[in-house]
C-alpha atoms as a PDB file:
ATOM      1  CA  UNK A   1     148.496  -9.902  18.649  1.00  0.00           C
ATOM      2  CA  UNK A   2     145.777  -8.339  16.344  1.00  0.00           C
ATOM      3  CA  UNK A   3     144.416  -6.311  19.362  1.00  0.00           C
ATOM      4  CA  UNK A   4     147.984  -4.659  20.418  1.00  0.00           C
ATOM      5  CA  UNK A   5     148.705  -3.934  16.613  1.00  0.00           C
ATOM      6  CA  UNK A   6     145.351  -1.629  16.737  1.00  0.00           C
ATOM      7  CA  UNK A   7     146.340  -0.383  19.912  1.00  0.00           C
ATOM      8  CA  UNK A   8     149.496   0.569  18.717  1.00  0.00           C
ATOM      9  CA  UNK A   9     147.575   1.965  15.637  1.00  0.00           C
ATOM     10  CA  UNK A  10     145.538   4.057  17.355  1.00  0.00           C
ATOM     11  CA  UNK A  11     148.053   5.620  19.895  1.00  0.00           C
ATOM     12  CA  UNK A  12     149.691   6.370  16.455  1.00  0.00           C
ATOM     13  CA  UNK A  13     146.565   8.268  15.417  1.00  0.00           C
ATOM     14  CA  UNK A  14     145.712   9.930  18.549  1.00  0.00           C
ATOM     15  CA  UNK A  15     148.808  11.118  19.114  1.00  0.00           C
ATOM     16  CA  UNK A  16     149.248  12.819  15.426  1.00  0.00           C
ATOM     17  CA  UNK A  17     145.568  14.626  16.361  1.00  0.00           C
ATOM     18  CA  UNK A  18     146.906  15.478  19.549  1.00  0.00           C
ATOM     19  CA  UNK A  19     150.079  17.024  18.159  1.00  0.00           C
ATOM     20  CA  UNK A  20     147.404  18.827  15.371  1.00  0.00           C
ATOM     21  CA  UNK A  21     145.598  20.035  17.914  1.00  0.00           C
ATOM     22  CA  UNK A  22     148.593  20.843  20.054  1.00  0.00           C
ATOM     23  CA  UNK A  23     149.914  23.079  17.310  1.00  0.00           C
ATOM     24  CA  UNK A  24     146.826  24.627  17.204  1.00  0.00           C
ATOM     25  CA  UNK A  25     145.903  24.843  20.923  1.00  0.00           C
ATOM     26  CA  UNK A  26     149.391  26.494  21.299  1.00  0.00           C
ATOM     27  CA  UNK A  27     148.966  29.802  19.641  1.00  0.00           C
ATOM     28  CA  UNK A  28     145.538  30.441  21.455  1.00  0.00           C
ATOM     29  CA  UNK A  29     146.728  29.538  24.916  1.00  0.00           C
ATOM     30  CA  UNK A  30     149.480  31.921  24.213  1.00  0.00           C
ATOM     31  CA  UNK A  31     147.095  34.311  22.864  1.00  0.00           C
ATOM     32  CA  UNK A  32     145.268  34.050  25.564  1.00  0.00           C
ATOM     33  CA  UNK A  33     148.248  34.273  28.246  1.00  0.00           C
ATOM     34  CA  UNK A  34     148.889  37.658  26.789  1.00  0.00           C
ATOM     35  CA  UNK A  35     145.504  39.095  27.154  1.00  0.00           C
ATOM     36  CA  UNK A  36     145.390  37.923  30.273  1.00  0.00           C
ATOM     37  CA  UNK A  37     148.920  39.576  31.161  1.00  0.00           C
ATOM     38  CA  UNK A  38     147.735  43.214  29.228  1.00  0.00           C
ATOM     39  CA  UNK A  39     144.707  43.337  31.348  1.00  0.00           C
ATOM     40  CA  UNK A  40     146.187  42.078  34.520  1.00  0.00           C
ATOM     41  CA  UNK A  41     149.728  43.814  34.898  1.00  0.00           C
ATOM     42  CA  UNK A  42     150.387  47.471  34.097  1.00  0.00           C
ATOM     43  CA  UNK A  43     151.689  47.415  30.349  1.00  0.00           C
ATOM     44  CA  UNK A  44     155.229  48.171  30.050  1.00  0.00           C
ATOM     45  CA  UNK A  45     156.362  49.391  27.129  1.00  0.00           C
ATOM     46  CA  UNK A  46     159.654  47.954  25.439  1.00  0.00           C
END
């Protein structure tokens, strides 16, 4: 009983650091997807 209450603790945590880092990961993969797309495809103005 102790041992799954932990577990669930810790899932808890992890996944409220993973969501942190989530939030932050987002905006530099998408940063990053739109380098990539300026250097790889001809820019196309809107």
């Amino acid at each position: 009983k102790d041992i799954i209450e932990q577990n669930l603790k810790f899932k808890v945590l992890t996944r409220e650091k993973v969501n942190d880092l989530g939030m932050m990961g987002l905006k530099e993969v998408t940063a990053k997807v739109a380098e990539i797309e300026k250097s790889s495809k001809p820019v196309k103005t809107k």
